[in-house]
N, C-alpha and C. Protein backbone atom coordinates (compact mmCIF):
# COMPACT_ATOMS: atom_id res chain seq x y z
N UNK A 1 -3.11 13.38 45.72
CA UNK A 1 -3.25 12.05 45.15
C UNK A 1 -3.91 12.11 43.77
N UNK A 2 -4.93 12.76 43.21
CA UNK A 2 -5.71 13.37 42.30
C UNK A 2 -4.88 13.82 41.22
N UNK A 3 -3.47 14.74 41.44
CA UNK A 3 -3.15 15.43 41.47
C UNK A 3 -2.02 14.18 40.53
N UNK A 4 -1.27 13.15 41.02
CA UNK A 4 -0.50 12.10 40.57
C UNK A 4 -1.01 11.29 39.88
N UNK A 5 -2.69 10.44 40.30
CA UNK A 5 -3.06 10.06 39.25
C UNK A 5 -3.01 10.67 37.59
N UNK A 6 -3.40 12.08 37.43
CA UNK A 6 -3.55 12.26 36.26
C UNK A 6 -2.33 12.43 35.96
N UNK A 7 -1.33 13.11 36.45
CA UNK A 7 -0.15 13.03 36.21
C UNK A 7 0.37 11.34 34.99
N UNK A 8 -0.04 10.52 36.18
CA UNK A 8 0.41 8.86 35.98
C UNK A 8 -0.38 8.74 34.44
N UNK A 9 -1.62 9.06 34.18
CA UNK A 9 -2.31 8.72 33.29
C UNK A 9 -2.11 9.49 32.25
N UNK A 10 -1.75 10.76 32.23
CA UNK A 10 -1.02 11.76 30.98
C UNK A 10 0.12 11.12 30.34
N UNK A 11 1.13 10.41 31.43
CA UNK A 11 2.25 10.03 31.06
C UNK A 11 2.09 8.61 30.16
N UNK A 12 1.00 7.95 30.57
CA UNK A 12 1.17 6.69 29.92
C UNK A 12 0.08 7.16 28.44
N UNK A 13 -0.89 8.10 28.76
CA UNK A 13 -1.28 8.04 27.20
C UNK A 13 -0.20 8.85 26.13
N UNK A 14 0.88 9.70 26.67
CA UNK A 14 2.18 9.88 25.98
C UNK A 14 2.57 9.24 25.51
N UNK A 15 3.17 7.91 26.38
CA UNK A 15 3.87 6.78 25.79
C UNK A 15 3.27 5.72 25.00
N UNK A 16 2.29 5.96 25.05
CA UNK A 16 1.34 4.79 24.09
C UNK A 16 1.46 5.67 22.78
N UNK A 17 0.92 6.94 22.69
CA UNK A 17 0.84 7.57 21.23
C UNK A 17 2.20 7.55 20.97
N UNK A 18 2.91 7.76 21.61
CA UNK A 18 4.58 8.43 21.09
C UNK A 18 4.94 7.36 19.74
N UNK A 19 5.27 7.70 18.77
CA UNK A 19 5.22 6.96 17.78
C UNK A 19 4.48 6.71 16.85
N UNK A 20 2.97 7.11 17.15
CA UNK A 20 1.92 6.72 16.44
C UNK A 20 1.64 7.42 15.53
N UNK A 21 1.11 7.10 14.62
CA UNK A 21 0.46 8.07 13.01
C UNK A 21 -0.45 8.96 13.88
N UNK A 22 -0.21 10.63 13.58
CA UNK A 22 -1.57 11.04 13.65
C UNK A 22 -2.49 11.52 13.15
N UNK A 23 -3.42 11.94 13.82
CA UNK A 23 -4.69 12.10 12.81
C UNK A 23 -5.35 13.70 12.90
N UNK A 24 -4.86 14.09 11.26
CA UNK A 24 -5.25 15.76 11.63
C UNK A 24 -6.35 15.42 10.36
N UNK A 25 -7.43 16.59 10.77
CA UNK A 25 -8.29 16.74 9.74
C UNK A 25 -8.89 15.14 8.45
N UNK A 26 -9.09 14.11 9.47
CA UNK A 26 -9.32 12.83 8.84
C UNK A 26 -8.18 12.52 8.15
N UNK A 27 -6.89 12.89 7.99
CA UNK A 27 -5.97 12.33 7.14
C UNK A 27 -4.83 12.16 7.97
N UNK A 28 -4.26 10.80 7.63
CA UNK A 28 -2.92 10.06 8.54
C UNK A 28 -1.86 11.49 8.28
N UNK A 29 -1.39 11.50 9.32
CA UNK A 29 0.08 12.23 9.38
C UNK A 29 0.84 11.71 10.19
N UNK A 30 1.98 11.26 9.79
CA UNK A 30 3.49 10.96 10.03
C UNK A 30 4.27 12.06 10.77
N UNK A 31 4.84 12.12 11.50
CA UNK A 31 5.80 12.97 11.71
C UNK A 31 7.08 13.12 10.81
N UNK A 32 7.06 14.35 10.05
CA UNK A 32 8.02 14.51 9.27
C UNK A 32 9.25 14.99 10.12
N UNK A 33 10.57 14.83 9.59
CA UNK A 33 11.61 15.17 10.02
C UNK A 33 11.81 16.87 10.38
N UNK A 34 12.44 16.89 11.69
CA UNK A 34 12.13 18.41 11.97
C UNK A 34 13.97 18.64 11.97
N UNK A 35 14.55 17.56 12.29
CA UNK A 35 16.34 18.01 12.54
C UNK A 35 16.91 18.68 11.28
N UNK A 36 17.52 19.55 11.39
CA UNK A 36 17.84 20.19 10.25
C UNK A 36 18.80 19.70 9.73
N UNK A 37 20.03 19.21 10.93
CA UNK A 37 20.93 18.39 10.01
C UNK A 37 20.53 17.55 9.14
N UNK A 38 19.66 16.29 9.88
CA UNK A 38 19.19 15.94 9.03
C UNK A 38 18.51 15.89 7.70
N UNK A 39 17.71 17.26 7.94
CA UNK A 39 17.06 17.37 6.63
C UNK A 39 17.70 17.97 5.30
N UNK A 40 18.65 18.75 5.74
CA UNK A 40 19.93 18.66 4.82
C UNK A 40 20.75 17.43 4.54
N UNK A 41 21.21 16.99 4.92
CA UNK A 41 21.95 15.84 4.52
C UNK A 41 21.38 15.06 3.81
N UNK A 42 20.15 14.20 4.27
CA UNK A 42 19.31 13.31 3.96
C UNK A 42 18.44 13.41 2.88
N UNK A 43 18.05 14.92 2.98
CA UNK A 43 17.31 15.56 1.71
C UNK A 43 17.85 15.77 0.54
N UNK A 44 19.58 15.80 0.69
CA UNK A 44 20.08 16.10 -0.31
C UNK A 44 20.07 15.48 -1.37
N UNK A 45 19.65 14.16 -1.43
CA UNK A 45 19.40 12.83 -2.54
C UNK A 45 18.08 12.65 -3.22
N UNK A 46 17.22 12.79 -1.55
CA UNK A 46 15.93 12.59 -1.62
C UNK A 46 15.19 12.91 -0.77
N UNK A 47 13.76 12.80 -0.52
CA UNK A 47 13.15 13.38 0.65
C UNK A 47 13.47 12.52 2.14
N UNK A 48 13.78 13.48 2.88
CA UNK A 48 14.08 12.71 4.42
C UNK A 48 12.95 11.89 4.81
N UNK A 49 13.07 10.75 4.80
CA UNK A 49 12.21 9.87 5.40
C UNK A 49 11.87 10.15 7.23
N UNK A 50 10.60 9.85 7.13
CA UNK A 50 10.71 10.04 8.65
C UNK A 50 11.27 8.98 9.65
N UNK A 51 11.95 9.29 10.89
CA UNK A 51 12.68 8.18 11.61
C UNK A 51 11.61 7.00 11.99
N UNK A 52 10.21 7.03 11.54
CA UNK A 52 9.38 6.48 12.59
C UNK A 52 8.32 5.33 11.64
N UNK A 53 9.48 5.30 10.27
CA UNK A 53 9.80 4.35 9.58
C UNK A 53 9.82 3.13 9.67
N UNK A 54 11.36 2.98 10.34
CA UNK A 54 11.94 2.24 10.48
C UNK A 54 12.76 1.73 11.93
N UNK A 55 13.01 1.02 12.61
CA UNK A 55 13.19 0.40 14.02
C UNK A 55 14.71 1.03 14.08
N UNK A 56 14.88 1.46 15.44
CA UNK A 56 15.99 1.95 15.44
C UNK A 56 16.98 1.03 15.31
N UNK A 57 17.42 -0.30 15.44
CA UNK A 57 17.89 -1.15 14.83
C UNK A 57 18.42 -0.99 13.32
N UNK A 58 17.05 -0.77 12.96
CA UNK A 58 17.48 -0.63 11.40
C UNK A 58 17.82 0.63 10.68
N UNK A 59 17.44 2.00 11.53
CA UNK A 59 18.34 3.28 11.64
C UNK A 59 19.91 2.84 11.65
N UNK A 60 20.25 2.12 12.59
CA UNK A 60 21.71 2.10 12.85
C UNK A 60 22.31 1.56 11.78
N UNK A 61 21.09 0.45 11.13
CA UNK A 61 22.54 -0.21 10.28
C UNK A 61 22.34 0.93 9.31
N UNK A 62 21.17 1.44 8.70
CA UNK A 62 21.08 2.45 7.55
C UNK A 62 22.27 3.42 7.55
N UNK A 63 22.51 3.91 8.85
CA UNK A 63 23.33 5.05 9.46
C UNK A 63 25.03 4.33 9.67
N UNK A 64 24.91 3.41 9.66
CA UNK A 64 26.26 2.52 9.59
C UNK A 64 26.80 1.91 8.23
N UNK A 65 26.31 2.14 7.61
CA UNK A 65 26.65 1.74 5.90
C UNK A 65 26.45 2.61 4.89
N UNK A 66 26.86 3.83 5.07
CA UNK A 66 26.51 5.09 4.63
C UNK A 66 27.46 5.05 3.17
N UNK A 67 28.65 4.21 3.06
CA UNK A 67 29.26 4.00 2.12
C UNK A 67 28.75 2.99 0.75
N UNK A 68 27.85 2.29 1.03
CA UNK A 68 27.11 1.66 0.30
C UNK A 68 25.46 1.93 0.65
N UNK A 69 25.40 3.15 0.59
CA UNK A 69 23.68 3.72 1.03
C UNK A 69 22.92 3.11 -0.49
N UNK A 70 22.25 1.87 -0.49
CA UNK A 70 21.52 1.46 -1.51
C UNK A 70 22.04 1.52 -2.95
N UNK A 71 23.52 1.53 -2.84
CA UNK A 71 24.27 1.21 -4.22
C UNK A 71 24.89 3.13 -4.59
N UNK A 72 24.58 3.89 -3.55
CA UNK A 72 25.52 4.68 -3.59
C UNK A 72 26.66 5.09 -2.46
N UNK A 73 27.49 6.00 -2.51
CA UNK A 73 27.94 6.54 -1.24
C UNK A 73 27.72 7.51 -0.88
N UNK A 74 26.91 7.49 0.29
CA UNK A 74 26.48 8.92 1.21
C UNK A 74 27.06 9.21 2.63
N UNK A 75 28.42 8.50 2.37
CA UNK A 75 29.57 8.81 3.48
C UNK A 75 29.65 10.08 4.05
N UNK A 76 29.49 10.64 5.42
CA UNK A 76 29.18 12.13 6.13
C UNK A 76 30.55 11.93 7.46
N UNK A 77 31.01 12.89 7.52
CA UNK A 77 31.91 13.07 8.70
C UNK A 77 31.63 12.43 9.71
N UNK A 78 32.31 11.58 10.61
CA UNK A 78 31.77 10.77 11.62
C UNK A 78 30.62 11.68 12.26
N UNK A 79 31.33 13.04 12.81
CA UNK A 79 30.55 13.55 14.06
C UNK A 79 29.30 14.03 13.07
N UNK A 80 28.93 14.24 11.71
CA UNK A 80 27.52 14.28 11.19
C UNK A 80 26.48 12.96 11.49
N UNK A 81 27.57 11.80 11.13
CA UNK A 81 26.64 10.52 11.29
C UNK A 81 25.89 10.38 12.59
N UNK A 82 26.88 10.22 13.67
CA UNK A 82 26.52 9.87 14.77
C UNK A 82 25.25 11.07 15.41
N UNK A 83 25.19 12.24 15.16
CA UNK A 83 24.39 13.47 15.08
C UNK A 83 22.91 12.69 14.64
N UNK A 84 22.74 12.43 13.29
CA UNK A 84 21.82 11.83 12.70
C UNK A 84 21.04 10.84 13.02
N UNK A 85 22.46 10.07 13.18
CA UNK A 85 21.91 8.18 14.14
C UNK A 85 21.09 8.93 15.05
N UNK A 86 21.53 9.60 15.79
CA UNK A 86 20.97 9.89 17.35
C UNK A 86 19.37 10.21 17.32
N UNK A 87 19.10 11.03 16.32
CA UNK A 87 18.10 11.83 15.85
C UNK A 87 16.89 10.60 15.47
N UNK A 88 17.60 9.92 14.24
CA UNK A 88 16.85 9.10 14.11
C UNK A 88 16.13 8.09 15.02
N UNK A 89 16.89 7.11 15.76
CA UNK A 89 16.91 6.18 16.59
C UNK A 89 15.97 7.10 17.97
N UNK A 90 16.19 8.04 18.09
CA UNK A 90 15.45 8.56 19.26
C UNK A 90 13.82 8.66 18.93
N UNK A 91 13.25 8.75 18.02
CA UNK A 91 12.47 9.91 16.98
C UNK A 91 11.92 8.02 16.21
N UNK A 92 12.42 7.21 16.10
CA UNK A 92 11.63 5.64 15.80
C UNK A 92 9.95 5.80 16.34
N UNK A 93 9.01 4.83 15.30
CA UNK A 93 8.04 4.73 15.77
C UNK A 93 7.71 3.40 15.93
N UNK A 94 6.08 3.01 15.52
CA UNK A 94 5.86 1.62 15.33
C UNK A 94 5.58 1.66 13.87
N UNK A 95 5.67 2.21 12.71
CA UNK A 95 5.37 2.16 11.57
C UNK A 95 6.85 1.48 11.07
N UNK A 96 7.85 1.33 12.13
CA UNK A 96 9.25 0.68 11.46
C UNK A 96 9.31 -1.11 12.17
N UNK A 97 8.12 -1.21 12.87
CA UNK A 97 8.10 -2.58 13.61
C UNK A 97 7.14 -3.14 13.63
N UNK A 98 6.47 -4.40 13.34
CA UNK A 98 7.43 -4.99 12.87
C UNK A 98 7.78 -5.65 11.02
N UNK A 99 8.40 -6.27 10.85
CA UNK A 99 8.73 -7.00 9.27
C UNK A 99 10.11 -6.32 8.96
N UNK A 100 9.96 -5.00 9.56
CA UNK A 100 11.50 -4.48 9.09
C UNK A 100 12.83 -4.69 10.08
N UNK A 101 13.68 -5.28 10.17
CA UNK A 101 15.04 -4.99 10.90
C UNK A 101 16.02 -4.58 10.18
N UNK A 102 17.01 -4.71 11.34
CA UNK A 102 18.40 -4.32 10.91
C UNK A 102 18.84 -5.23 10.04
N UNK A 103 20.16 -4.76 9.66
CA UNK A 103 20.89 -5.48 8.61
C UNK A 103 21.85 -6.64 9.00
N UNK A 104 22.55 -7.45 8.85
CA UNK A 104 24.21 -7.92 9.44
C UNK A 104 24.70 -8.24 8.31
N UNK A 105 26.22 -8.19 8.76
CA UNK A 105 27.22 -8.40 7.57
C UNK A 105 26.67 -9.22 6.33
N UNK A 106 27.27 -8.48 5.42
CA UNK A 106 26.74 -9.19 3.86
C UNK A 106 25.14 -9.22 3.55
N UNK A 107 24.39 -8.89 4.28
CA UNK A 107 22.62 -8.86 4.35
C UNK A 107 22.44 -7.51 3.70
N UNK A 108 21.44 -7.55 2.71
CA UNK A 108 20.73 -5.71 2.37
C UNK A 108 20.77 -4.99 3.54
N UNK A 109 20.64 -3.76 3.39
CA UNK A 109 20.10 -2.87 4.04
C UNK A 109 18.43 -3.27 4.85
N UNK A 110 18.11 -2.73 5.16
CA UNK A 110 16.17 -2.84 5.56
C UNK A 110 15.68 -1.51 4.91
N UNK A 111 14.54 -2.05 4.42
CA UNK A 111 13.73 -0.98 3.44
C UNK A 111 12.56 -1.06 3.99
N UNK A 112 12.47 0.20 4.31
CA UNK A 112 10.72 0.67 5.11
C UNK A 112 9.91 0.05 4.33
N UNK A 113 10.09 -0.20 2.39
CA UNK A 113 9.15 -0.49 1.43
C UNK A 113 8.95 -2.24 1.94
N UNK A 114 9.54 -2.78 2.76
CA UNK A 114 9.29 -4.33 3.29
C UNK A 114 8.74 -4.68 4.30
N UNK A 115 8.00 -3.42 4.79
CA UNK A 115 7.17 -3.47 6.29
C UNK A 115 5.76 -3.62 5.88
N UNK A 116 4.97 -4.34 6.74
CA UNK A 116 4.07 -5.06 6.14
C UNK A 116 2.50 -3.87 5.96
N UNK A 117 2.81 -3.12 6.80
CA UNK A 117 2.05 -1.72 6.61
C UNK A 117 2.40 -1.02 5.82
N UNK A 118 3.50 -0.78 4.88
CA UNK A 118 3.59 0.20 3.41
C UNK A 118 3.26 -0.74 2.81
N UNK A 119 3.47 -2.53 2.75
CA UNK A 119 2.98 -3.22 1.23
C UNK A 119 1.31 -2.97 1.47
N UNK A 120 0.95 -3.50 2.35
CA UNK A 120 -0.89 -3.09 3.04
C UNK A 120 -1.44 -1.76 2.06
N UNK A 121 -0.64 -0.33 2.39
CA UNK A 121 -1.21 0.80 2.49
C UNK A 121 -0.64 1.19 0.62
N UNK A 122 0.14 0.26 -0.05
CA UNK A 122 0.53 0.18 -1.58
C UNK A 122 0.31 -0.56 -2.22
N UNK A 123 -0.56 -1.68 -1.97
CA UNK A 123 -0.88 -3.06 -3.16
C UNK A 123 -1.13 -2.63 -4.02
N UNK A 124 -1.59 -1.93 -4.46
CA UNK A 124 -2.21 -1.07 -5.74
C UNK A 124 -1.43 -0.91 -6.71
N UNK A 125 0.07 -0.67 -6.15
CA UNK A 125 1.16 -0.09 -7.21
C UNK A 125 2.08 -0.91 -7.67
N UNK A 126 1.78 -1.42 -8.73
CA UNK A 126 2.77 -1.86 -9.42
C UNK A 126 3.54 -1.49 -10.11
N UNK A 127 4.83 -2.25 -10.45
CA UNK A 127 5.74 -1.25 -10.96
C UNK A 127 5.60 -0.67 -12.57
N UNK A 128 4.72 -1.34 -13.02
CA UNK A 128 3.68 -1.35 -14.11
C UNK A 128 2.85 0.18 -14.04
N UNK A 129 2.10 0.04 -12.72
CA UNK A 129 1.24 0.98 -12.57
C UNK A 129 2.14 2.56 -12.41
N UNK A 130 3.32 2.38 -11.61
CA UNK A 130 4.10 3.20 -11.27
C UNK A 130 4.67 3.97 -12.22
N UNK A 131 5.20 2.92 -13.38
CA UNK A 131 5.63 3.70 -14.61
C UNK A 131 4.96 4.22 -15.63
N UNK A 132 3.70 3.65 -15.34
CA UNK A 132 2.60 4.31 -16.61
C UNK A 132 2.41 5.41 -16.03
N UNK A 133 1.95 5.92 -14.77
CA UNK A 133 1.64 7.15 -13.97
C UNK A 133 3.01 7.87 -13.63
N UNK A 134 4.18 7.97 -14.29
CA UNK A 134 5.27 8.50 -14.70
C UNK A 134 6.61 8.60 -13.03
N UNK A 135 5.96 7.83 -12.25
CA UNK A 135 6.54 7.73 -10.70
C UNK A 135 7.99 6.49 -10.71
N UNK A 136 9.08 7.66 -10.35
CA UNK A 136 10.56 7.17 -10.61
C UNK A 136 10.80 5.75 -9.60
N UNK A 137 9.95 6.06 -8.68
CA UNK A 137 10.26 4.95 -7.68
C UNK A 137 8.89 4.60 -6.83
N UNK A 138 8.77 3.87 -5.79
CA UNK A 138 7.98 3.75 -5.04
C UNK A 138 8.26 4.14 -3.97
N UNK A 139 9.67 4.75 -3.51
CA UNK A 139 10.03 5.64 -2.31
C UNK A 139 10.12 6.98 -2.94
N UNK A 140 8.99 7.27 -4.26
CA UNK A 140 9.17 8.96 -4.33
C UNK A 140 8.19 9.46 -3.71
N UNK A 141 8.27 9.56 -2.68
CA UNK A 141 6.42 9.81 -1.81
C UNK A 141 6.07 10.82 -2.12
N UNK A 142 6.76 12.21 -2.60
CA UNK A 142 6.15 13.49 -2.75
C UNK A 142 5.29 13.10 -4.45
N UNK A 143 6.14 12.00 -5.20
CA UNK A 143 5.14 12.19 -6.34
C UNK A 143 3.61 11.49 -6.33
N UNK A 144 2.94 11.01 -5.22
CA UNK A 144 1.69 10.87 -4.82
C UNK A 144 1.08 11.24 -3.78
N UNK A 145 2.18 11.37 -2.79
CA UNK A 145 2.19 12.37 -1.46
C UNK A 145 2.17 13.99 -1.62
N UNK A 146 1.23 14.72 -1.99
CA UNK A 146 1.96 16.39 -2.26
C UNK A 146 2.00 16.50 -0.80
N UNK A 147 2.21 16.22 0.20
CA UNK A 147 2.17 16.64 1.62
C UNK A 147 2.88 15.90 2.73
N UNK A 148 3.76 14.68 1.95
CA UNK A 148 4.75 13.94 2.30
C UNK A 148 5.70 14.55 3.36
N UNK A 149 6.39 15.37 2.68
CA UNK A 149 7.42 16.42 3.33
C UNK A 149 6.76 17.22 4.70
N UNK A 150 5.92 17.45 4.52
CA UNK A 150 5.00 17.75 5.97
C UNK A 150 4.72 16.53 6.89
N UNK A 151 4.68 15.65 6.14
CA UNK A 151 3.76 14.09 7.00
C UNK A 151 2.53 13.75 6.65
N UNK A 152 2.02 14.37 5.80
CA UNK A 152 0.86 14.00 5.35
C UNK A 152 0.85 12.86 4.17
N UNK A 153 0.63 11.54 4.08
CA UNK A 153 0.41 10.31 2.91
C UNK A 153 -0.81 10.11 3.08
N UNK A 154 -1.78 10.96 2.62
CA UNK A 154 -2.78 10.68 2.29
C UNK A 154 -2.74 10.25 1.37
N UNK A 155 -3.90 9.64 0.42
CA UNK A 155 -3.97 9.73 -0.98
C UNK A 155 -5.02 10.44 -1.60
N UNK A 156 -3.31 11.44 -2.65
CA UNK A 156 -3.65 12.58 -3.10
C UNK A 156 -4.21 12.41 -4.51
């Protein structure tokens, strides 16, 4: 009986963290992308965002409009997409829920940058501030993140 309790209680503090930022050495870490497909494909533009972003909802539409990926085309062989979707959508956290959803016909995409925890954890940056400090975008995380690509957004 001893023996199931902890069992019962391992499992639910699993499912409570599963998703969650963690915490190495006082600094937030993200789970960075470990799929390789993914990190090829996805990397190939820019740095792979982590799935745990954004709501798997809004994985799908990201992963479903691959022909208009934010005003380009990053169209991939069906059986790559669906590979990816899978990855992603499995691999979701709570840093993609809530403020962000999916998309529907004729609607933007969803941008992790509209979740109310990246505007929170970025007020600071304006696009003012961004371009004086020579930063191409506000989704270039490695250029204030050096540890992005690992999961680390501290501020560096």
């Amino acid at each position: 009986m001893k023996l199931l309790r902890e069992t019962v209680m391992l499992g639910a503090l699993s499912a409570t963290l599963a998703g969650a930022p963690l915490v190495a050495q006082g600094e937030e870490r993200i789970m960075p992308v470990t799929d390789p497909l993914t990190l090829k494909e996805c990397g190939e533009c820019h740095m792979a965002f982590p799935p745990s972003l954004l709501s798997a909802s809004s994985w799908r539409s990201v992963m479903a409009n691959l022909d208009d990926h934010y005003g380009d085309n990053a169209s991939l062989p069906e059986k790559e997409t669906a590979a990816i979707t899978a990855y992603l959508v499995a691999n979701t956290g709570r840093w993609g829920s809530p403020g962000v959803s999916g998309s529907s016909a004729g609607q933007p995409l969803p941008r992790f940058t509209e979740s109310q925890r990246f505007a929170h954890e970025h007020r600071r940056f304006t696009p003012d501030r961004l371009a004086r400090e020579g930063i191409k975008s506000i989704v270039d995380c490695v250029a204030c993140h050096r540890g992005a690509e690992q999961g680390y957004y501290d501020d560096d």
